[in-house]
PDB file of N, CA and C in Angstrom:
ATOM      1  N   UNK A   1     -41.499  19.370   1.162  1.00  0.00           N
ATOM      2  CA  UNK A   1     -41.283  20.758   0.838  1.00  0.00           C
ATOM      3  C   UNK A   1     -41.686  20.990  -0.609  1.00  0.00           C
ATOM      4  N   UNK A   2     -42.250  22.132  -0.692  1.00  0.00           N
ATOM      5  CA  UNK A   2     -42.255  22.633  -2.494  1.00  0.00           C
ATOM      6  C   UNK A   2     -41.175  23.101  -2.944  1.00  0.00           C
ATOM      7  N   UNK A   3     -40.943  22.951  -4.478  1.00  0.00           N
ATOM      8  CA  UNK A   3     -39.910  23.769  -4.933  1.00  0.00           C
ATOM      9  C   UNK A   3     -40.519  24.052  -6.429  1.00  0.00           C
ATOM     10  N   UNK A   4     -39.608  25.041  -6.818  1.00  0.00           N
ATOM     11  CA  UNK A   4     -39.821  25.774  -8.110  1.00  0.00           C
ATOM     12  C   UNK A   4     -38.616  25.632  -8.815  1.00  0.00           C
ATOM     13  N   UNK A   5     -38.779  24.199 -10.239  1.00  0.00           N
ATOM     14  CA  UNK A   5     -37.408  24.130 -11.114  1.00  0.00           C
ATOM     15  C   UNK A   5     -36.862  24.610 -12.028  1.00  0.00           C
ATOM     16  N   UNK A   6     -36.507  25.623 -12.069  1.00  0.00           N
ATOM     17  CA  UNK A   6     -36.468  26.495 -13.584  1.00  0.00           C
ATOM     18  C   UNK A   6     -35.203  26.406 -14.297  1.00  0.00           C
ATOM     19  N   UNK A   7     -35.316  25.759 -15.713  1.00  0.00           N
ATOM     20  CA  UNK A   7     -33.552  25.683 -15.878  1.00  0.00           C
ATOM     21  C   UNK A   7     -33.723  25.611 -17.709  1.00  0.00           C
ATOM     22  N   UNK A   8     -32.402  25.850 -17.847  1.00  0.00           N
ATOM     23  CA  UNK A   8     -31.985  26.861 -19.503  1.00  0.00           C
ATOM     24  C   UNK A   8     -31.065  25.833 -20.299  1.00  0.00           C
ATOM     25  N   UNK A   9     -31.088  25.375 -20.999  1.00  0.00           N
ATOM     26  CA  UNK A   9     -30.019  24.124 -21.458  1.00  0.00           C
ATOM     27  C   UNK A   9     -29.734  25.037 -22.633  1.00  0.00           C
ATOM     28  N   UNK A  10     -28.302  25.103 -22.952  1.00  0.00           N
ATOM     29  CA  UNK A  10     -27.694  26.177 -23.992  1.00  0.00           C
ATOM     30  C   UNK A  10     -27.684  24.844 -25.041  1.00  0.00           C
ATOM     31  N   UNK A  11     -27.654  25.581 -26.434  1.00  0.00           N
ATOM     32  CA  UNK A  11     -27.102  24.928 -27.233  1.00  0.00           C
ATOM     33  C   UNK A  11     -28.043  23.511 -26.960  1.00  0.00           C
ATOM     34  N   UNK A  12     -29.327  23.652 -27.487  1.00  0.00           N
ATOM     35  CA  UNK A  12     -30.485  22.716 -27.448  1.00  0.00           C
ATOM     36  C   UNK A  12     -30.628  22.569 -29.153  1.00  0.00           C
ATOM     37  N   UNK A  13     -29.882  23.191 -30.362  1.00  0.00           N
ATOM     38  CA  UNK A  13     -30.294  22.787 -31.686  1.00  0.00           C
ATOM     39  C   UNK A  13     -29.128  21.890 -32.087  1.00  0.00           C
ATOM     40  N   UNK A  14     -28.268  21.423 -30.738  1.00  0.00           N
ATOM     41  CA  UNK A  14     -27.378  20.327 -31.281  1.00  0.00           C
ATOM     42  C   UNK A  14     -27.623  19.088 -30.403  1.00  0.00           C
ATOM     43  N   UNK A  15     -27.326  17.986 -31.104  1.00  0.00           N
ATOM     44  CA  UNK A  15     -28.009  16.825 -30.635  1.00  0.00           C
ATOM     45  C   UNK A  15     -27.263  16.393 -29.041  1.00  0.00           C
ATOM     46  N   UNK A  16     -26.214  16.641 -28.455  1.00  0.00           N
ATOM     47  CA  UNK A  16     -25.792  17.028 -26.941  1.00  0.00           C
ATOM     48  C   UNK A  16     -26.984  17.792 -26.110  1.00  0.00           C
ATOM     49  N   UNK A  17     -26.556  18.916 -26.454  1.00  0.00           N
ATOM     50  CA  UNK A  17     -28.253  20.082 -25.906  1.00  0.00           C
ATOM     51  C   UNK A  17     -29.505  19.726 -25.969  1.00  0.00           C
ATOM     52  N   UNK A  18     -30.085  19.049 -26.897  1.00  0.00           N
ATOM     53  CA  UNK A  18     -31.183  18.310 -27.055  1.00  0.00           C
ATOM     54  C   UNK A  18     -31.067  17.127 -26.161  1.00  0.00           C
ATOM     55  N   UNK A  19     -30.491  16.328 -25.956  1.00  0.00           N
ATOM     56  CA  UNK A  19     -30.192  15.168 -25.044  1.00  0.00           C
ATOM     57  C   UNK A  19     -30.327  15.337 -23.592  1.00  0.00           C
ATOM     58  N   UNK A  20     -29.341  17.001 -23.208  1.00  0.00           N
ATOM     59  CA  UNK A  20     -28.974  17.149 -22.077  1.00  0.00           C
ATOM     60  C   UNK A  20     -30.721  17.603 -21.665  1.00  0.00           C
ATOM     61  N   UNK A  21     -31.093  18.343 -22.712  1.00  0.00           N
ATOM     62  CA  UNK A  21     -32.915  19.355 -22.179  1.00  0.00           C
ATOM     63  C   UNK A  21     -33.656  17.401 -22.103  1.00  0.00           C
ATOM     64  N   UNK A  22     -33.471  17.077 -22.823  1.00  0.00           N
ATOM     65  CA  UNK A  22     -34.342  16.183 -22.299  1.00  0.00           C
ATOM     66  C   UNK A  22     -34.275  14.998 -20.905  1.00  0.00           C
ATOM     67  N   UNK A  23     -32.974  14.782 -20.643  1.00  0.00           N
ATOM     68  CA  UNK A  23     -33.043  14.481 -20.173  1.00  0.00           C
ATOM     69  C   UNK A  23     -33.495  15.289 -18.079  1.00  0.00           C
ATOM     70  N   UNK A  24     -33.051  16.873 -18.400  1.00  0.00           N
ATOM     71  CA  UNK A  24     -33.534  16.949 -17.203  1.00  0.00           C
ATOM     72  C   UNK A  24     -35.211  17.395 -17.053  1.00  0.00           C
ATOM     73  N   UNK A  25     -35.359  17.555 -18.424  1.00  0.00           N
ATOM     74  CA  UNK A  25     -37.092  17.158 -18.306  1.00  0.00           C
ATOM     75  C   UNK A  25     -38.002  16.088 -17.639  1.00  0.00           C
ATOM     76  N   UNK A  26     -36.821  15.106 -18.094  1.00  0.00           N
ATOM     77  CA  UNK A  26     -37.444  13.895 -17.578  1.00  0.00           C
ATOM     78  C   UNK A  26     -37.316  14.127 -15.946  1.00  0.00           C
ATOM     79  N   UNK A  27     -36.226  14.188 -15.860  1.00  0.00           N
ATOM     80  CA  UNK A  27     -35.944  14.171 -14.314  1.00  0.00           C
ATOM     81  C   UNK A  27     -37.059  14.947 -13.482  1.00  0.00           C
ATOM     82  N   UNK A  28     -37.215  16.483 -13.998  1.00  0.00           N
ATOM     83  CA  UNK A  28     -38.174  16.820 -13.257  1.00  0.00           C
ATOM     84  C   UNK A  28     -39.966  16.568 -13.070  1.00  0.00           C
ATOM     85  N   UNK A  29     -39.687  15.798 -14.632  1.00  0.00           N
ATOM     86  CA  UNK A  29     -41.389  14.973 -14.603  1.00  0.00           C
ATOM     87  C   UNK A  29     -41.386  14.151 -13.656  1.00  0.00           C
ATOM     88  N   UNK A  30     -40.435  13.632 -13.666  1.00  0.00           N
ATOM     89  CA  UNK A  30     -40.252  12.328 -12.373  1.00  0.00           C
ATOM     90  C   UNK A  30     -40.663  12.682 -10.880  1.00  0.00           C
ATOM     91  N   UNK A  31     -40.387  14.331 -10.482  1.00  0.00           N
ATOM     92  CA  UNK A  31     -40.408  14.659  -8.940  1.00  0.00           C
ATOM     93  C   UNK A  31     -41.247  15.758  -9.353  1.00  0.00           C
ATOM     94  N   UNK A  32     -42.245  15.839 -10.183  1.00  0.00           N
ATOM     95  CA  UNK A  32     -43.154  17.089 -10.502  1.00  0.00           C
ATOM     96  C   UNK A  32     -44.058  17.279 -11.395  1.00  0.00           C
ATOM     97  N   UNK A  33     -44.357  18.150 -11.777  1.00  0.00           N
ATOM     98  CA  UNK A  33     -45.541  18.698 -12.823  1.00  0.00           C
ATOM     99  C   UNK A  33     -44.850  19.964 -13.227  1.00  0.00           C
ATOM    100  N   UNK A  34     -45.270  20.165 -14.638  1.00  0.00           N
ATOM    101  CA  UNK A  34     -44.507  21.067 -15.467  1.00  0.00           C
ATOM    102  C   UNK A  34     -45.770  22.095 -15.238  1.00  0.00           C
ATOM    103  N   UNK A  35     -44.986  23.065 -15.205  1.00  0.00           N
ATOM    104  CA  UNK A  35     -45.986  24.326 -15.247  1.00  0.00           C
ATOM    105  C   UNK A  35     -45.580  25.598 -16.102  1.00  0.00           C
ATOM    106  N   UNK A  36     -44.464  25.633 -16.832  1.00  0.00           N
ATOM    107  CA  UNK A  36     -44.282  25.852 -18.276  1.00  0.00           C
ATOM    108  C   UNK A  36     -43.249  24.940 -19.046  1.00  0.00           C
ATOM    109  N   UNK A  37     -42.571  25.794 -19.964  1.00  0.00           N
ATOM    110  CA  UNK A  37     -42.116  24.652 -20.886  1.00  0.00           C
ATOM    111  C   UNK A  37     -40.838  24.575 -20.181  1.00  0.00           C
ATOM    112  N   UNK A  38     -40.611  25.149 -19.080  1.00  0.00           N
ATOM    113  CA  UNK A  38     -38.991  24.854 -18.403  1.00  0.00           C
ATOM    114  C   UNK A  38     -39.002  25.228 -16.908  1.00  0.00           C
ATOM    115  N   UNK A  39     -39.968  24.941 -16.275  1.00  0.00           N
ATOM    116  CA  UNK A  39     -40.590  25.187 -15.165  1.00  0.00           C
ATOM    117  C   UNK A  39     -41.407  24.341 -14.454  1.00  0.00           C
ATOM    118  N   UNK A  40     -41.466  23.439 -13.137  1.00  0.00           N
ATOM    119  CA  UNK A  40     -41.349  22.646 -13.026  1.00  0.00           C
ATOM    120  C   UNK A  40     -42.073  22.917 -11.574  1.00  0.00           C
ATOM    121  N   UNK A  41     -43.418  22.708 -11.130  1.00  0.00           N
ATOM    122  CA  UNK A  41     -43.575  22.809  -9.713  1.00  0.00           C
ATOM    123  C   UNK A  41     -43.302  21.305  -9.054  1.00  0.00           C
ATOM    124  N   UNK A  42     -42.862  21.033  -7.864  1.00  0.00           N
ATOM    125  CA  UNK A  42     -42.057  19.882  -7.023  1.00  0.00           C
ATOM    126  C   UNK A  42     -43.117  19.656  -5.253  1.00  0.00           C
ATOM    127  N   UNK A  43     -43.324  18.755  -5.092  1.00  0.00           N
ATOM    128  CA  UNK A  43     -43.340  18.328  -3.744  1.00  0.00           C
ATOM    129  C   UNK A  43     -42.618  17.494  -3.747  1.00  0.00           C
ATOM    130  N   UNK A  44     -40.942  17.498  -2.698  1.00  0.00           N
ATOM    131  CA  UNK A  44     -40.542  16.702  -2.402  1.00  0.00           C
ATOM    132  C   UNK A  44     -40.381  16.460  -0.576  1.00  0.00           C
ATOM    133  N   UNK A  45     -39.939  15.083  -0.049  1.00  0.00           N
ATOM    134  CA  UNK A  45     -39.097  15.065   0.688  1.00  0.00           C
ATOM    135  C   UNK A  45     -37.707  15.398   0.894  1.00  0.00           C
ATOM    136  N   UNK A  46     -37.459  15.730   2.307  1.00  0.00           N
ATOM    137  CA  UNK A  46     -35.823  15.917   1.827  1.00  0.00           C
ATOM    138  C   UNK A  46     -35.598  14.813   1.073  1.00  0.00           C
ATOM    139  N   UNK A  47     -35.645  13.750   1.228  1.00  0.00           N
ATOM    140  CA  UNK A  47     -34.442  13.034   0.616  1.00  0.00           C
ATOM    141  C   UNK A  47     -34.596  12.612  -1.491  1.00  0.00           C
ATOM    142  N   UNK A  48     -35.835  13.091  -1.505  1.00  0.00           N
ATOM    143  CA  UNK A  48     -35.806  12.964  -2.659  1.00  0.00           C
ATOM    144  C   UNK A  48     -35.719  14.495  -3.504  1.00  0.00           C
ATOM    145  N   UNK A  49     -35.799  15.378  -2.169  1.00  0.00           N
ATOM    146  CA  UNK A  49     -34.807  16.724  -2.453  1.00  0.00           C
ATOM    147  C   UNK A  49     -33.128  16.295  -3.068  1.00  0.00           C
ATOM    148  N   UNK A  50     -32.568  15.593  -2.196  1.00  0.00           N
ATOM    149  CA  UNK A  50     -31.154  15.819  -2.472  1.00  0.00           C
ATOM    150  C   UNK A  50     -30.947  14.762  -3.564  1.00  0.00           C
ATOM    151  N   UNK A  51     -31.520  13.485  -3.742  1.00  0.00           N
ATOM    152  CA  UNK A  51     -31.917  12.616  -5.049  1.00  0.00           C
ATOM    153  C   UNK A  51     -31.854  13.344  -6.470  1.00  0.00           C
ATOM    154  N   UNK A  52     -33.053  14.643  -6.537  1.00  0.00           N
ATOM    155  CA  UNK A  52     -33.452  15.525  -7.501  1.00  0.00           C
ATOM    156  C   UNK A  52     -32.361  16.141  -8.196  1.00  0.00           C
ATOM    157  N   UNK A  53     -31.678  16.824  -6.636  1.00  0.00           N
ATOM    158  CA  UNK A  53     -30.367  17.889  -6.873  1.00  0.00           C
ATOM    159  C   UNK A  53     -29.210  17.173  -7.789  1.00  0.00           C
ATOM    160  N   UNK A  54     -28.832  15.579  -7.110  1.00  0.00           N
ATOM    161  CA  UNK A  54     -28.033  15.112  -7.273  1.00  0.00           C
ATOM    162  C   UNK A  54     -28.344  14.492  -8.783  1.00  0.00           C
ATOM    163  N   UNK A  55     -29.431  14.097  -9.276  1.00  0.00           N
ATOM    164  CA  UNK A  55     -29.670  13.762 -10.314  1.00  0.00           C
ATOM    165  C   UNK A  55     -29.654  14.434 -11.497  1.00  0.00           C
ATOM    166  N   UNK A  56     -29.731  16.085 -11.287  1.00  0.00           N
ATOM    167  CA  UNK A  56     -29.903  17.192 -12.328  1.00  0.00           C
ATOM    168  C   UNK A  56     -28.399  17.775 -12.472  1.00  0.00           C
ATOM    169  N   UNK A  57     -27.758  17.717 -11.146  1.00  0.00           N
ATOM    170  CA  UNK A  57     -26.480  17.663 -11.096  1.00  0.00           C
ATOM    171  C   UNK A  57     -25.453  17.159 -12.382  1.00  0.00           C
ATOM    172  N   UNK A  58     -26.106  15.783 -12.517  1.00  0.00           N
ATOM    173  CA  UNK A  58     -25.437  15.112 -13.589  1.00  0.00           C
ATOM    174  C   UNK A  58     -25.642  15.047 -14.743  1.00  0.00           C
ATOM    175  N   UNK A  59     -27.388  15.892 -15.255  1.00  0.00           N
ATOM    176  CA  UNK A  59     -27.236  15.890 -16.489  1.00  0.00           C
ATOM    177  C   UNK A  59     -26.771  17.033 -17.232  1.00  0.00           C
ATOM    178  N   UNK A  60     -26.553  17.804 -16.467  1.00  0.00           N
ATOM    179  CA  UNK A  60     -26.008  19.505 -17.053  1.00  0.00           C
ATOM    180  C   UNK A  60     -24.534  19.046 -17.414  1.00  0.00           C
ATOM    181  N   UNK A  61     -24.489  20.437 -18.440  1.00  0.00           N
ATOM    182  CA  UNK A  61     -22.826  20.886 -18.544  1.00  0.00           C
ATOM    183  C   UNK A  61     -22.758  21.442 -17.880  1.00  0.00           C
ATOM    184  N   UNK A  62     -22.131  21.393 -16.799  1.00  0.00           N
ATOM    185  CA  UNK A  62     -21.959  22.934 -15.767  1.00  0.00           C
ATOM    186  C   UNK A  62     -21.426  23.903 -16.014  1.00  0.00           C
ATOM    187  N   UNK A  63     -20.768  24.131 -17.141  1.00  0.00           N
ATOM    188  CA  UNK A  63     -20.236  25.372 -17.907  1.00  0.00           C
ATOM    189  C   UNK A  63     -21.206  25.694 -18.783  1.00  0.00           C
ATOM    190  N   UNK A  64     -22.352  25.472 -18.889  1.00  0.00           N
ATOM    191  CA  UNK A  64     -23.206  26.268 -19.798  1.00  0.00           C
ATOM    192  C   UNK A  64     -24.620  26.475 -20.085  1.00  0.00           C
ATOM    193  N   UNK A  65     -24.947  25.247 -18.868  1.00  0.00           N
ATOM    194  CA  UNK A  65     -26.732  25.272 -18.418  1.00  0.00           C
ATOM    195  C   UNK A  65     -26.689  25.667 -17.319  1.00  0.00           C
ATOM    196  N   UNK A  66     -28.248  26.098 -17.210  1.00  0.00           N
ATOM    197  CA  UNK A  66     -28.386  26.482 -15.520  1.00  0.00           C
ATOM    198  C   UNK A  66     -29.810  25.364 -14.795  1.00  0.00           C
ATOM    199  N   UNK A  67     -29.861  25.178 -13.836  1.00  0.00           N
ATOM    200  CA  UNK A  67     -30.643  25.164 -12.789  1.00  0.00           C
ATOM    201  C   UNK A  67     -30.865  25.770 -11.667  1.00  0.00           C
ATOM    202  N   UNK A  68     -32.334  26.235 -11.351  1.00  0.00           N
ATOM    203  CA  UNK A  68     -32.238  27.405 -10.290  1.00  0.00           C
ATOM    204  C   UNK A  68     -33.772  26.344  -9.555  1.00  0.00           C
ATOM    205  N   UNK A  69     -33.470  26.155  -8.160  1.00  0.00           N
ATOM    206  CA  UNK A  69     -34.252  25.544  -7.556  1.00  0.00           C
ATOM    207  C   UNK A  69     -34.921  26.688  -6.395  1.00  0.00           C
ATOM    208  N   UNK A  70     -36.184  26.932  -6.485  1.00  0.00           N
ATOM    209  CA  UNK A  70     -36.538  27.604  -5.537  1.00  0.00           C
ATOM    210  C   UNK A  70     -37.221  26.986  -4.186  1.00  0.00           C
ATOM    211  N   UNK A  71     -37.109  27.032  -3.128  1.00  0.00           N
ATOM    212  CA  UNK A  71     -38.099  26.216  -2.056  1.00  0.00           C
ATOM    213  C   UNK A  71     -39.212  27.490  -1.572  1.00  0.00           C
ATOM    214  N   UNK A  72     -40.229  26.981  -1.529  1.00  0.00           N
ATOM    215  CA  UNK A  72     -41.594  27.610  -1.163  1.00  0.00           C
ATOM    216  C   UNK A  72     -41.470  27.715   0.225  1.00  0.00           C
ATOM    217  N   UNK A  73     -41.694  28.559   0.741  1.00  0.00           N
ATOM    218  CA  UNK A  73     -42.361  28.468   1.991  1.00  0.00           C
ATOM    219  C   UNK A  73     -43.915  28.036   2.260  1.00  0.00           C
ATOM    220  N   UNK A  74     -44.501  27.337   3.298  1.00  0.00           N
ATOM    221  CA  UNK A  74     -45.455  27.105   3.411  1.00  0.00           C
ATOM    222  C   UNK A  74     -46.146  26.485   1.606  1.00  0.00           C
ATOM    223  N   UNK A  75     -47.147  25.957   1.747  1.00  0.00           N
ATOM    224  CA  UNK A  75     -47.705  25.358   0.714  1.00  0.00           C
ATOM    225  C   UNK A  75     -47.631  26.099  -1.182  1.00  0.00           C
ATOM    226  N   UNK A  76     -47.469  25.615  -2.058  1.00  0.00           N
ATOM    227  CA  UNK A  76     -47.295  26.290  -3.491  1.00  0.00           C
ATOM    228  C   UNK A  76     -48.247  26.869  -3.897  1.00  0.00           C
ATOM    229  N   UNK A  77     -49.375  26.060  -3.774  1.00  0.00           N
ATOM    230  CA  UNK A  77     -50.325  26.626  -4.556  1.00  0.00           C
ATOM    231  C   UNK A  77     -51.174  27.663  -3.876  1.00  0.00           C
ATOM    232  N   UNK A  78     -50.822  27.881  -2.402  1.00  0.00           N
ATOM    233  CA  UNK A  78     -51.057  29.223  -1.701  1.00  0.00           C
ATOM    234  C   UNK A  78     -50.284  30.556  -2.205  1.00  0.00           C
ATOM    235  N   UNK A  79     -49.075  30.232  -2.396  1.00  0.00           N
ATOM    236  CA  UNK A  79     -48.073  31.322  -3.291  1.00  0.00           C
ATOM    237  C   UNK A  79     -48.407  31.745  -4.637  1.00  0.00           C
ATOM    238  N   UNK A  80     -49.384  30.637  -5.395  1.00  0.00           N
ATOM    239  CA  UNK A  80     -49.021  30.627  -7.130  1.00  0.00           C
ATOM    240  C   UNK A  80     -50.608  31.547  -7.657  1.00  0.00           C
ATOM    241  N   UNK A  81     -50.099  32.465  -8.323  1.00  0.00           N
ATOM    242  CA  UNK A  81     -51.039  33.137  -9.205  1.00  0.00           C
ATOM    243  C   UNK A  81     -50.607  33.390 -10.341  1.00  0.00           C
ATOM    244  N   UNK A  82     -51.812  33.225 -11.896  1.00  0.00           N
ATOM    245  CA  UNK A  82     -51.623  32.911 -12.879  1.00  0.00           C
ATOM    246  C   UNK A  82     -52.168  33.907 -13.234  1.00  0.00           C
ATOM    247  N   UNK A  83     -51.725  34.707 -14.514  1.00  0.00           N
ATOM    248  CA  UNK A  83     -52.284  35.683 -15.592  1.00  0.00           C
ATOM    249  C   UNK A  83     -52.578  35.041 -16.664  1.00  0.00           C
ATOM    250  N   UNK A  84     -53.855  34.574 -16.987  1.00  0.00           N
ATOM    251  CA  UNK A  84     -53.914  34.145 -18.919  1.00  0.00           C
ATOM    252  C   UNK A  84     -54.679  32.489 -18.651  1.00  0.00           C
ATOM    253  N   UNK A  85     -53.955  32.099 -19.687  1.00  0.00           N
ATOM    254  CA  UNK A  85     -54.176  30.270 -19.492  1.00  0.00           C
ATOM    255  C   UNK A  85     -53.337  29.981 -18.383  1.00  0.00           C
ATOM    256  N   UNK A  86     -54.262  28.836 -17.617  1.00  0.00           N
ATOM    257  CA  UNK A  86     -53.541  28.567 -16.407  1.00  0.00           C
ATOM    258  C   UNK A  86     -53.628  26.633 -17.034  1.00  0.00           C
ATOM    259  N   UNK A  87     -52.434  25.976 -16.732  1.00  0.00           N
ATOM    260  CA  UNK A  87     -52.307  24.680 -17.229  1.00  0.00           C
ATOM    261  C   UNK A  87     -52.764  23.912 -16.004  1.00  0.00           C
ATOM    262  N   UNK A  88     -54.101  23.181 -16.146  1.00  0.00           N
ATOM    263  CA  UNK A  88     -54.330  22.426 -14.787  1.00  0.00           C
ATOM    264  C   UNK A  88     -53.625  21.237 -14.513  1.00  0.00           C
ATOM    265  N   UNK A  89     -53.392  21.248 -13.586  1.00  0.00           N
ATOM    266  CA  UNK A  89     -52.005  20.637 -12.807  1.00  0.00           C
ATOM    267  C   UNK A  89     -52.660  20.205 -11.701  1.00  0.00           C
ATOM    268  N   UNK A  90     -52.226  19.155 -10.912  1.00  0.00           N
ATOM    269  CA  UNK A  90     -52.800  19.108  -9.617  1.00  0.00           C
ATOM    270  C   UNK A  90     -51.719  18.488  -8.653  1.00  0.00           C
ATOM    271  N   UNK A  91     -50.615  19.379  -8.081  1.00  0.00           N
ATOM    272  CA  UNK A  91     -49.587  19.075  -7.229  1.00  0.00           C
ATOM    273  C   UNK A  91     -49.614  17.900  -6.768  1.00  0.00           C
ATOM    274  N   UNK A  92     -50.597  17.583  -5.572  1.00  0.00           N
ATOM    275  CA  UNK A  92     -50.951  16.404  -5.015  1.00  0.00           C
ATOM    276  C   UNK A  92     -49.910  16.217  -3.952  1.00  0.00           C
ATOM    277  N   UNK A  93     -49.538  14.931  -3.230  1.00  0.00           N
ATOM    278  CA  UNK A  93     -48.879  14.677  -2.190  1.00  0.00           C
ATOM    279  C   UNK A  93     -47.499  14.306  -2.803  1.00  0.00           C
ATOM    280  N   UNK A  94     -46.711  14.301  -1.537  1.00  0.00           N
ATOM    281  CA  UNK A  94     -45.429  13.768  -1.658  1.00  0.00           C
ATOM    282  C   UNK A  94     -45.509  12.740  -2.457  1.00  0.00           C
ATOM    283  N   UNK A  95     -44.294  12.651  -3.738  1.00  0.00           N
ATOM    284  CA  UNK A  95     -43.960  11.352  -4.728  1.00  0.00           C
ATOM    285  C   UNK A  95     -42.829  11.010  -3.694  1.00  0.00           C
ATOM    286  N   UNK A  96     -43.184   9.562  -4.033  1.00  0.00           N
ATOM    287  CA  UNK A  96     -41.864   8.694  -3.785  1.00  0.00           C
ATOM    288  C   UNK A  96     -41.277   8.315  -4.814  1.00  0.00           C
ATOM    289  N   UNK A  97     -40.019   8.469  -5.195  1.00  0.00           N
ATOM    290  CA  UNK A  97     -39.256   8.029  -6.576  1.00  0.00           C
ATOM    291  C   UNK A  97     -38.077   6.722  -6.098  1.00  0.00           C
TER     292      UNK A  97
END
Protein backbone atom coordinates (compact mmCIF):
# COMPACT_ATOMS: atom_id res chain seq x y z
CA UNK A 1 0.00 0.00 0.00
CA UNK A 2 1.12 3.77 -0.33
CA UNK A 3 1.02 6.15 2.33
CA UNK A 4 1.58 9.82 2.92
CA UNK A 5 3.74 10.69 6.40
CA UNK A 6 3.30 14.03 7.50
CA UNK A 7 4.26 14.93 11.06
CA UNK A 8 5.15 18.25 13.34
CA UNK A 9 7.58 17.65 16.32
CA UNK A 10 6.90 20.73 18.80
CA UNK A 11 9.58 22.17 20.57
CA UNK A 12 12.46 21.05 17.95
CA UNK A 13 14.99 24.15 19.36
CA UNK A 14 15.41 21.96 22.48
CA UNK A 15 17.67 19.14 22.45
CA UNK A 16 14.43 16.45 23.39
CA UNK A 17 12.54 17.97 20.14
CA UNK A 18 15.53 17.79 18.12
CA UNK A 19 16.10 14.11 19.12
CA UNK A 20 12.44 13.24 18.97
CA UNK A 21 12.37 15.10 14.85
CA UNK A 22 15.16 13.12 14.23
CA UNK A 23 14.55 10.31 15.18
CA UNK A 24 11.16 9.89 13.33
CA UNK A 25 12.97 11.09 10.29
CA UNK A 26 14.91 8.35 10.45
CA UNK A 27 12.14 6.07 10.83
CA UNK A 28 10.43 7.28 7.87
CA UNK A 29 13.70 7.21 5.67
CA UNK A 30 13.75 3.70 6.63
CA UNK A 31 10.04 2.83 4.98
CA UNK A 32 10.30 5.82 2.37
CA UNK A 33 11.48 8.78 0.48
CA UNK A 34 11.11 12.24 1.72
CA UNK A 35 9.24 14.43 -0.42
CA UNK A 36 9.46 17.55 1.73
CA UNK A 37 11.15 18.46 4.77
CA UNK A 38 8.35 16.58 6.91
CA UNK A 39 6.67 14.57 4.40
CA UNK A 40 7.37 11.34 3.61
CA UNK A 41 5.98 9.21 0.52
CA UNK A 42 5.79 5.14 1.77
CA UNK A 43 5.28 1.80 -0.05
CA UNK A 44 4.58 -0.49 2.51
CA UNK A 45 3.27 -3.95 3.29
CA UNK A 46 0.81 -4.43 5.83
CA UNK A 47 3.08 -5.63 8.09
CA UNK A 48 5.66 -3.21 7.79
CA UNK A 49 2.56 -0.85 7.86
CA UNK A 50 1.90 -1.71 11.46
CA UNK A 51 6.01 -1.99 12.19
CA UNK A 52 6.06 1.89 10.86
CA UNK A 53 2.93 2.84 13.05
CA UNK A 54 4.28 1.05 15.93
CA UNK A 55 7.70 2.45 15.59
CA UNK A 56 6.65 6.27 15.23
CA UNK A 57 4.34 5.46 17.96
CA UNK A 58 7.30 5.44 20.20
CA UNK A 59 9.21 8.20 19.21
CA UNK A 60 6.61 11.00 19.75
CA UNK A 61 5.45 12.81 22.86
CA UNK A 62 1.98 12.14 22.42
CA UNK A 63 1.01 15.24 24.13
CA UNK A 64 2.62 17.43 21.73
CA UNK A 65 3.71 16.00 18.25
CA UNK A 66 1.65 14.85 15.60
CA UNK A 67 1.66 12.13 12.98
CA UNK A 68 -0.89 11.97 10.28
CA UNK A 69 -0.59 8.86 8.00
CA UNK A 70 -2.47 8.98 4.83
CA UNK A 71 -3.12 5.61 2.65
CA UNK A 72 -3.40 6.17 -1.16
CA UNK A 73 -5.70 4.53 -2.99
CA UNK A 74 -4.54 2.79 -6.00
CA UNK A 75 -0.84 3.70 -6.93
CA UNK A 76 0.99 7.36 -5.51
CA UNK A 77 2.50 8.57 -8.09
CA UNK A 78 -0.82 8.34 -10.17
CA UNK A 79 -2.35 10.72 -7.37
CA UNK A 80 0.86 13.09 -6.98
CA UNK A 81 1.13 16.46 -8.78
CA UNK A 82 3.79 19.00 -8.20
CA UNK A 83 3.79 22.92 -8.61
CA UNK A 84 7.52 24.39 -8.82
CA UNK A 85 10.67 22.16 -8.07
CA UNK A 86 9.70 18.71 -8.02
CA UNK A 87 12.47 16.55 -5.81
CA UNK A 88 13.24 13.38 -7.93
CA UNK A 89 12.42 10.56 -5.96
CA UNK A 90 11.77 7.25 -7.31
CA UNK A 91 9.16 5.27 -5.01
CA UNK A 92 10.12 1.94 -6.36
CA UNK A 93 8.82 -1.44 -4.89
CA UNK A 94 7.89 -2.69 -1.64
CA UNK A 95 10.97 -2.24 1.14
CA UNK A 96 11.48 -4.89 3.39
CA UNK A 97 12.76 -3.51 6.78
Amino acid sequence: MDVIVAYDISDTDTPAGAARLRRVADICSAYGERAQLSVFECRLTPESHAQMIGELYDAIDLSADSIIIYKVNGNLHDSRMVIGIDRPHRLGDTWIV
